[in-house]
Protein backbone atom coordinates (compact mmCIF):
# COMPACT_ATOMS: atom_id res chain seq x y z
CA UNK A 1 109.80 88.78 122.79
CA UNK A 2 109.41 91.45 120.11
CA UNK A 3 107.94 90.35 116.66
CA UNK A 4 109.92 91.03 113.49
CA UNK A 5 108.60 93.42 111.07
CA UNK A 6 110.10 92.95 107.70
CA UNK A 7 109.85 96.45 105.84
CA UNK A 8 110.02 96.73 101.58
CA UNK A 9 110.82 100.50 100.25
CA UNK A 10 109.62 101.14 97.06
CA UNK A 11 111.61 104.73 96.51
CA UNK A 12 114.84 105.63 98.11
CA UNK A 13 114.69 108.90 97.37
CA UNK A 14 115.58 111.99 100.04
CA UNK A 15 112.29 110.50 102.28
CA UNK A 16 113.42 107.03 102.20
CA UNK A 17 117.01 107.55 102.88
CA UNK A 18 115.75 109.94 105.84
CA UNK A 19 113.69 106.75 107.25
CA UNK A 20 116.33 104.50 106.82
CA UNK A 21 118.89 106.81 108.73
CA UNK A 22 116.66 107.39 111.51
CA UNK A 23 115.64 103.36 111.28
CA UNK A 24 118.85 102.79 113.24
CA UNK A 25 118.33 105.44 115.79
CA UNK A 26 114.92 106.79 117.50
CA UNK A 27 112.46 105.37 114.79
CA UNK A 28 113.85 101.92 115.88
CA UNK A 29 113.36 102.25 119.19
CA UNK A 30 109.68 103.49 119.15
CA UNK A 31 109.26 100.72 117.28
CA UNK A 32 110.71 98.13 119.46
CA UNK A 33 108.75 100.02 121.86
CA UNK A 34 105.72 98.71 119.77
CA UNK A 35 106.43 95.37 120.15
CA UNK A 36 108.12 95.02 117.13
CA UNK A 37 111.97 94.18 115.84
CA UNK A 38 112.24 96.47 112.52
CA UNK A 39 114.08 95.57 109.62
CA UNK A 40 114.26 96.33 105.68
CA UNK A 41 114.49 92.93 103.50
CA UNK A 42 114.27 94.91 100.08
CA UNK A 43 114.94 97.97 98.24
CA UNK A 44 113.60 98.86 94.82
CA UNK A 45 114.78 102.00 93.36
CA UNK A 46 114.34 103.35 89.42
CA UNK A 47 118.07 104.66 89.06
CA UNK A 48 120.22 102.36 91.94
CA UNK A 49 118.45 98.77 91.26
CA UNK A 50 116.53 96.61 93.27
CA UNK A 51 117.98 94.48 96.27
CA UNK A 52 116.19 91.87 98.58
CA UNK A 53 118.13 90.13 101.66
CA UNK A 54 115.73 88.10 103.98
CA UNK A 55 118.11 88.67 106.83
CA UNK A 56 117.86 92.02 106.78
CA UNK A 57 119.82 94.73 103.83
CA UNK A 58 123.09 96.37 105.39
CA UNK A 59 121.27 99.56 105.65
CA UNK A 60 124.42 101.87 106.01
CA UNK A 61 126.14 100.25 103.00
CA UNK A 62 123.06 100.86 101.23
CA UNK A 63 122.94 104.54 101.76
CA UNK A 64 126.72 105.32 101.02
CA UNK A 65 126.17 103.21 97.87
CA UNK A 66 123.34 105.33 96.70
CA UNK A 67 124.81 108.89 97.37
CA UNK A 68 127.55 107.41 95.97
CA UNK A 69 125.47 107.01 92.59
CA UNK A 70 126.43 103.30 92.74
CA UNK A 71 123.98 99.90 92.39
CA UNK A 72 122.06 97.93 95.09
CA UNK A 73 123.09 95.31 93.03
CA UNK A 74 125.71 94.06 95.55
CA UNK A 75 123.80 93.30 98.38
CA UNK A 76 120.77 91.27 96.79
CA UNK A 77 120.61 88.01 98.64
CA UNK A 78 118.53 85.52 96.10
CA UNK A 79 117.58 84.88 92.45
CA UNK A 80 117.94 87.74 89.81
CA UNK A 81 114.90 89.96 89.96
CA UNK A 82 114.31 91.20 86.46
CA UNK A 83 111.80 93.88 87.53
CA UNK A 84 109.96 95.63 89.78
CA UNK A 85 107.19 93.85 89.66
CA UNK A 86 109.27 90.65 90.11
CA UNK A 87 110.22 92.49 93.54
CA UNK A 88 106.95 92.95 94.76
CA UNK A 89 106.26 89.36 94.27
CA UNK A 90 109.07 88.09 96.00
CA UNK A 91 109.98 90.44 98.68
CA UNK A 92 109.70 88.79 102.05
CA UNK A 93 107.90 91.53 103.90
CA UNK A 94 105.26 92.69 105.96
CA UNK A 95 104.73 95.90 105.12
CA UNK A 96 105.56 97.77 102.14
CA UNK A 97 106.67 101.46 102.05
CA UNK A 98 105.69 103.60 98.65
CA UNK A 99 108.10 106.50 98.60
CA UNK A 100 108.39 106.88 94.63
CA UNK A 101 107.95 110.48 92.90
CA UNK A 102 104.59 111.83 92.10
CA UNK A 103 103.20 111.48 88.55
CA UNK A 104 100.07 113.92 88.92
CA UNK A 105 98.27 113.04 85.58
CA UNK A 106 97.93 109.77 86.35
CA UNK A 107 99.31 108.49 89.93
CA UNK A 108 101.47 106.06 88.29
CA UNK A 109 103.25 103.68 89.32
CA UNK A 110 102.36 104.58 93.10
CA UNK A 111 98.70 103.03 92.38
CA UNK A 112 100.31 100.04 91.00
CA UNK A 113 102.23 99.31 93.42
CA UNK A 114 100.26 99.90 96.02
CA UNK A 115 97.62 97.75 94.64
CA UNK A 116 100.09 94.78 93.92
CA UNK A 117 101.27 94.59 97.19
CA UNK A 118 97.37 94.56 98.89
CA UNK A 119 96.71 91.83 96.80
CA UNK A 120 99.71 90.20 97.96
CA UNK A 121 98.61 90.32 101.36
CA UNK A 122 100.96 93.37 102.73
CA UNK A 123 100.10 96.48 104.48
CA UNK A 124 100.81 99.77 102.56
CA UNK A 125 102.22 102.87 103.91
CA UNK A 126 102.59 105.45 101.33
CA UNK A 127 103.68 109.11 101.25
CA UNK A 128 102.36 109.39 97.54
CA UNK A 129 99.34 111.18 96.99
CA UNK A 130 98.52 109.70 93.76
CA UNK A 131 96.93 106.70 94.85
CA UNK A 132 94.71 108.58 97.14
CA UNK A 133 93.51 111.14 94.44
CA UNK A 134 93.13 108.18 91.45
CA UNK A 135 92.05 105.17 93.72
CA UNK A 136 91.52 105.83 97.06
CA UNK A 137 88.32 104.15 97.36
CA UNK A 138 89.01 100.53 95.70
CA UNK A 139 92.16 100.55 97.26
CA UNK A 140 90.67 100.88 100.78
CA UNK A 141 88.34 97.89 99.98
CA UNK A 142 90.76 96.02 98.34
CA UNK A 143 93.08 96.43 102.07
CA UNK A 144 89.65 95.65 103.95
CA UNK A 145 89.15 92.50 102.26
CA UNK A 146 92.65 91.43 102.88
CA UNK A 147 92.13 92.61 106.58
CA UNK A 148 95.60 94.80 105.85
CA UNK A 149 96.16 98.25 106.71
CA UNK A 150 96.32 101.17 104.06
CA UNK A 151 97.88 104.04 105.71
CA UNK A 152 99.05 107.04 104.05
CA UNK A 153 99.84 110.34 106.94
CA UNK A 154 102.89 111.19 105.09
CA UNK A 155 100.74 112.21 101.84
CA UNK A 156 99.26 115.53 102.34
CA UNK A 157 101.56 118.05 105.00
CA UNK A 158 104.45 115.81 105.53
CA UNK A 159 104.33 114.15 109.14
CA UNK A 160 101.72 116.58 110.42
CA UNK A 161 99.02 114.64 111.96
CA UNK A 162 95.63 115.14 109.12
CA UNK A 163 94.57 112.21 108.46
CA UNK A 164 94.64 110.70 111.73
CA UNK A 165 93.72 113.89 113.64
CA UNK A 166 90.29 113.60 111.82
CA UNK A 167 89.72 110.07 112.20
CA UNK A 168 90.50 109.35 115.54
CA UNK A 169 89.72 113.05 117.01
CA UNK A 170 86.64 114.18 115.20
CA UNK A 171 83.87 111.40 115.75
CA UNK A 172 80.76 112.21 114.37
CA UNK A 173 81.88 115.28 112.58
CA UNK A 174 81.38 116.09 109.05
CA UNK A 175 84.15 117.87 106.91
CA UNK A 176 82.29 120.16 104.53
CA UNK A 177 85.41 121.75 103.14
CA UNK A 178 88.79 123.20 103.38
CA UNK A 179 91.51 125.33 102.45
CA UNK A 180 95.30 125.35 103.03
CA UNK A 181 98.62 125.88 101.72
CA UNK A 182 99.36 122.22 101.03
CA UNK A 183 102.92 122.89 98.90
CA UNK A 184 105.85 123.80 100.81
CA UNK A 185 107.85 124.84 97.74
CA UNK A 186 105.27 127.61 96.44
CA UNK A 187 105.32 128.73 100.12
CA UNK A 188 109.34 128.65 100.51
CA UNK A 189 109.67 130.17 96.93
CA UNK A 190 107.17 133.31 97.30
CA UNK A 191 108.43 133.65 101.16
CA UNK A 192 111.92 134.24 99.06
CA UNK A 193 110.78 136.38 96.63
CA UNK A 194 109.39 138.83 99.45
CA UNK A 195 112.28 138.90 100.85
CA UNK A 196 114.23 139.76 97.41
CA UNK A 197 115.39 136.46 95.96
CA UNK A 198 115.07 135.37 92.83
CA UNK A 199 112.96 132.55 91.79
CA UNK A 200 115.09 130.20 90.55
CA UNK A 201 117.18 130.52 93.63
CA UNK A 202 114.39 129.46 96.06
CA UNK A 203 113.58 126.49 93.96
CA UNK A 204 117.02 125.66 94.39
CA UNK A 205 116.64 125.92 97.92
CA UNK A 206 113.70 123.95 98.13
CA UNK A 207 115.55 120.88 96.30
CA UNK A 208 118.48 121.23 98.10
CA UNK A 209 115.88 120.77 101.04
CA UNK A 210 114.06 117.38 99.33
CA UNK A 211 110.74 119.36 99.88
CA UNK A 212 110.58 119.77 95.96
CA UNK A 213 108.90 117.54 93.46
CA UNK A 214 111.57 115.44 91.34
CA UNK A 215 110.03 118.22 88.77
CA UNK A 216 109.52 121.56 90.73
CA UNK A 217 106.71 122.20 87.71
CA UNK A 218 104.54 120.18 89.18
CA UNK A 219 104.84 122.32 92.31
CA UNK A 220 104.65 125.97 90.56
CA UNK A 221 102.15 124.95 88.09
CA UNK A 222 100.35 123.63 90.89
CA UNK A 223 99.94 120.08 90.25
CA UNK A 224 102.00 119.00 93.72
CA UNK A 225 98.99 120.90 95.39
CA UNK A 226 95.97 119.25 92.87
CA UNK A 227 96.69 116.73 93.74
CA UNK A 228 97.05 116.77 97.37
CA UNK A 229 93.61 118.75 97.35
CA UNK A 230 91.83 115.53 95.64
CA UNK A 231 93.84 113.35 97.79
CA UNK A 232 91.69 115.30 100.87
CA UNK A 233 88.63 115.29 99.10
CA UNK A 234 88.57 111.91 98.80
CA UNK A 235 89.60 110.81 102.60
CA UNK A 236 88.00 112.98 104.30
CA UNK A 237 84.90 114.51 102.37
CA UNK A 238 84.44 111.04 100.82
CA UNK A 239 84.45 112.57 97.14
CA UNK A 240 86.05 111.23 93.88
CA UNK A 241 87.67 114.38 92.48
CA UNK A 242 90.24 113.89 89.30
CA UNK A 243 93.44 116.39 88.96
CA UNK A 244 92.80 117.21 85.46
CA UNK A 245 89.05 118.65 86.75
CA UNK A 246 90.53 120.64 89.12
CA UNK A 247 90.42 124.29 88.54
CA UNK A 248 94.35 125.22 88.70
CA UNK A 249 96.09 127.90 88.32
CA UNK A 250 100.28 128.07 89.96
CA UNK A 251 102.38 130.91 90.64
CA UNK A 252 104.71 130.91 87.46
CA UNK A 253 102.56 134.04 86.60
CA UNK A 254 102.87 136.22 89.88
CA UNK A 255 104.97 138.99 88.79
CA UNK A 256 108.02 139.15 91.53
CA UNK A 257 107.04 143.28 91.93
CA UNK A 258 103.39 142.26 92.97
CA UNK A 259 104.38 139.67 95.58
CA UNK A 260 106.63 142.35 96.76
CA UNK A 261 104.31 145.26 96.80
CA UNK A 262 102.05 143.08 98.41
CA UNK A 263 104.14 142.01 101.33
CA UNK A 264 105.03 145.73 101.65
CA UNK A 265 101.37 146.54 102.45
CA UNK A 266 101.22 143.57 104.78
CA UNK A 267 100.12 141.17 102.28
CA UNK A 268 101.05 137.75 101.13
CA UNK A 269 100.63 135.73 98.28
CA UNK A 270 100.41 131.96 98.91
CA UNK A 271 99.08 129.01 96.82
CA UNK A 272 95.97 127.84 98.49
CA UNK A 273 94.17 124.80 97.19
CA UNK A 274 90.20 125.25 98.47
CA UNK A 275 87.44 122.17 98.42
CA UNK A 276 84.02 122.57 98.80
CA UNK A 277 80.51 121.03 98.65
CA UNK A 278 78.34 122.41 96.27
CA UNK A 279 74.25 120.48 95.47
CA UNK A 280 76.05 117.59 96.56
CA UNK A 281 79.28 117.74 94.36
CA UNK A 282 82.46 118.31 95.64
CA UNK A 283 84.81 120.90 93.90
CA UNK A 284 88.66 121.31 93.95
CA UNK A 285 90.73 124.72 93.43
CA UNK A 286 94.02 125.37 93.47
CA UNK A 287 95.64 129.13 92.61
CA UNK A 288 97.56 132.08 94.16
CA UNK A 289 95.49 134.07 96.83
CA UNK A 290 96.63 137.84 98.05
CA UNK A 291 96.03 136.71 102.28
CA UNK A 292 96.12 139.13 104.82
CA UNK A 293 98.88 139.03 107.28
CA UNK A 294 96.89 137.77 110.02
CA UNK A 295 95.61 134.73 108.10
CA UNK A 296 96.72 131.53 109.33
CA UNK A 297 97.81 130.45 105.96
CA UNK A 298 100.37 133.02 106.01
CA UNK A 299 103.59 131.39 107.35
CA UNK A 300 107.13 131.96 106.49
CA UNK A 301 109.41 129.70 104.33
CA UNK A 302 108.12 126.37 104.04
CA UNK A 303 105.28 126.27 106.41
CA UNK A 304 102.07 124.51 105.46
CA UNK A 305 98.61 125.26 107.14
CA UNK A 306 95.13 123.69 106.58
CA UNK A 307 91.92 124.57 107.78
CA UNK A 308 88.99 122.09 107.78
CA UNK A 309 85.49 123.15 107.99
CA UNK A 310 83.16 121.20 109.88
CA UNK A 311 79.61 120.88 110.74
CA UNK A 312 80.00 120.13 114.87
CA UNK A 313 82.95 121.89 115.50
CA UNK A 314 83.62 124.94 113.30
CA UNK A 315 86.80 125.50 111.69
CA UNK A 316 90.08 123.24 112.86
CA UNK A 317 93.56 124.74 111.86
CA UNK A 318 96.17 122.89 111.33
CA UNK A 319 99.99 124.26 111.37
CA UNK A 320 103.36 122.84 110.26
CA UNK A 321 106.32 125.43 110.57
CA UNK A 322 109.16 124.70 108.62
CA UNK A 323 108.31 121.36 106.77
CA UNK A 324 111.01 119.70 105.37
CA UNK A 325 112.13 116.12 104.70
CA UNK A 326 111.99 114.91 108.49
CA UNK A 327 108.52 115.52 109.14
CA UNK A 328 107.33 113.53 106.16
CA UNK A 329 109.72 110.44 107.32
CA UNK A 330 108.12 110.83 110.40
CA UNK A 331 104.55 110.11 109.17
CA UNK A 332 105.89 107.10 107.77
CA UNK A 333 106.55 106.24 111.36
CA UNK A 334 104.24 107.24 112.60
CA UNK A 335 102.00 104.59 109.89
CA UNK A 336 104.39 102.17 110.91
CA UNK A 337 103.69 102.04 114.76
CA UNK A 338 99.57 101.37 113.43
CA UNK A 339 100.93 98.55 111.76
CA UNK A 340 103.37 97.74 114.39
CA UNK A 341 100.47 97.39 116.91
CA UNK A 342 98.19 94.79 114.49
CA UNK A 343 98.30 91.88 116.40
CA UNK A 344 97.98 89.60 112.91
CA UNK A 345 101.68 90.96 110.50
């Protein structure tokens, strides 16, 4: 007999649609493989309002609704829910899912919500890095002392196995630092330019995609990757690193004829955000970097790469080719079969 897990998205953006498509498909099965009988009781959304049905929401009607540009409204089951935060109080759930839009100066609302539904007694799967970089460490005791899970693989290279990779594969290892190519846009748009494209038409690209920011800014000023740098910092090299104090610079100011003159000499420009351990303090970096060819942060398109330096086992590379939408709806998955396998929902 297979244990119901009642699921709450917060975001129903191109991730959260993606989840919710596969939900009916192959994610559902490896969770009933779990042990567990899936199901989404609410929806919250900033543009398509908020829905909760305790039997379960009608998730194809939902979808056709929303790329339809039409309300939730239709198929809430249950008193009027004023507001968001009126959802998070009354959404009968077990786990909720943070999709919403980065706000990199802050990490609002993700932190918010996050935090409200901990207290509440859920588990938390996010693929917002904002919580991580602004709370990561009171939110982590907050879920220990309500013996809930905070899980968040979908936050820094989509679905590609980080977080987990270092916690479950590297015991006893320190990370002293890192560097990667944590924003798929920067990579897909200078991978364009190369190639002769304008600017402006790989950005398109990349939101056509749903690898973009709901503001591509905060991907070619470099925010996107600022933040996904402190996000690191602070799971894995246990530091408390701010967005605003990291050194940033993005790629608005790479002149198209130097990226191209580059490649031509079998060079590549790429955004690489770097974090290292200096007397004790941790410091974050994010700006364009001429790589040689043969560098592993050198992919095509949207590719994202991260190597980890460690003190037991040397350097550990990490590759995604081609990230797009799937792979981070995957991580949230992937989050969801650790919470599937918690014998207490």
């Amino acid at each position: 007999m297979r244990r119901p897990l009642r699921i709450a998205l917060v975001g129903f953006g191109h991730v959260g649609r993606r989840f919710a498509e596969r939900l009916a498909g192959p994610y559902g099965r490896a969770l009933r493989s779990a042990g567990v009988e899936p199901k989404i009781t609410g929806i919250a959304t900033a543009r398509h309002g908020l829905a909760i049905d305790a039997r379960g929401l009608p998730l194809r009607r939902c979808l056709a609704a929303v790329r339809g540009g039409r309300s939730l409204a239709p198929f809430h089951r249950g008193p009027a829910l004023p507001s968001l935060a009126a959802f998070l109080r009354r959404v009968p759930a077990d786990v909720l899912l943070e999709v919403t839009p980065l706000d990199p100066r802050r990490g609002q609302p993700a932190l918010s919500h996050v935090r409200a539904a901990l207290r509440r007694g859920l588990h938390v799967v996010t693929a917002n890095k904002g919580p991580l970089a602004f709370g990561y460490r009171g939110l982590k005791r907050l879920a220990a002392r309500q013996r809930r899970l905070f899980l968040h693989e979908s936050a820094v290279m989509d679905g590609a196995p980080v977080f987990n990779l270092v916690e479950r594969c590297l015991p006893g290892a320190r990370v002293l630092g890192f560097r990667g190519t944590l924003n798929s846009t920067t990579s897909l748009v200078l991978d364009r330019i190369e190639r002769g494209a304008a600017a402006v038409a790989a950005v398109r690209e990349a939101k056509a995609m749903g690898i973009a920011e709901a503001d591509p800014a905060h991907d070619l000023d470099g925010w996107d990757a600022a933040v996904k740098g402190c996000a690191l910092a602070a799971v894995l090299m246990g530091a408390s690193v701010r967005p605003s104090r990291v050194r940033r610079r993005g790629i608005r100011g790479l002149a198209a004829s130097s990226v191209r003159a580059a490649a031509r000499a079998g060079f590549h420009f790429r955004l690489v955000t770097r974090a290292e351990r200096t007397n004790g303090r941790v410091r974050v970096s994010v700006g364009p970097e001429k790589l040689e060819a043969s560098d592993p942060l050198c992919g095509a398109g949207s590719d994202s790469a991260l190597i980890l330096t460690t003190d037991l086992l040397g350097e550990v590379a990490i590759l995604e080719r081609g990230g797009t939408v799937e792979q981070t709806a995957y991580g949230l998955l992937s989050d969801l079969i650790a919470v599937a396998r918690v014998t207490d929902l």
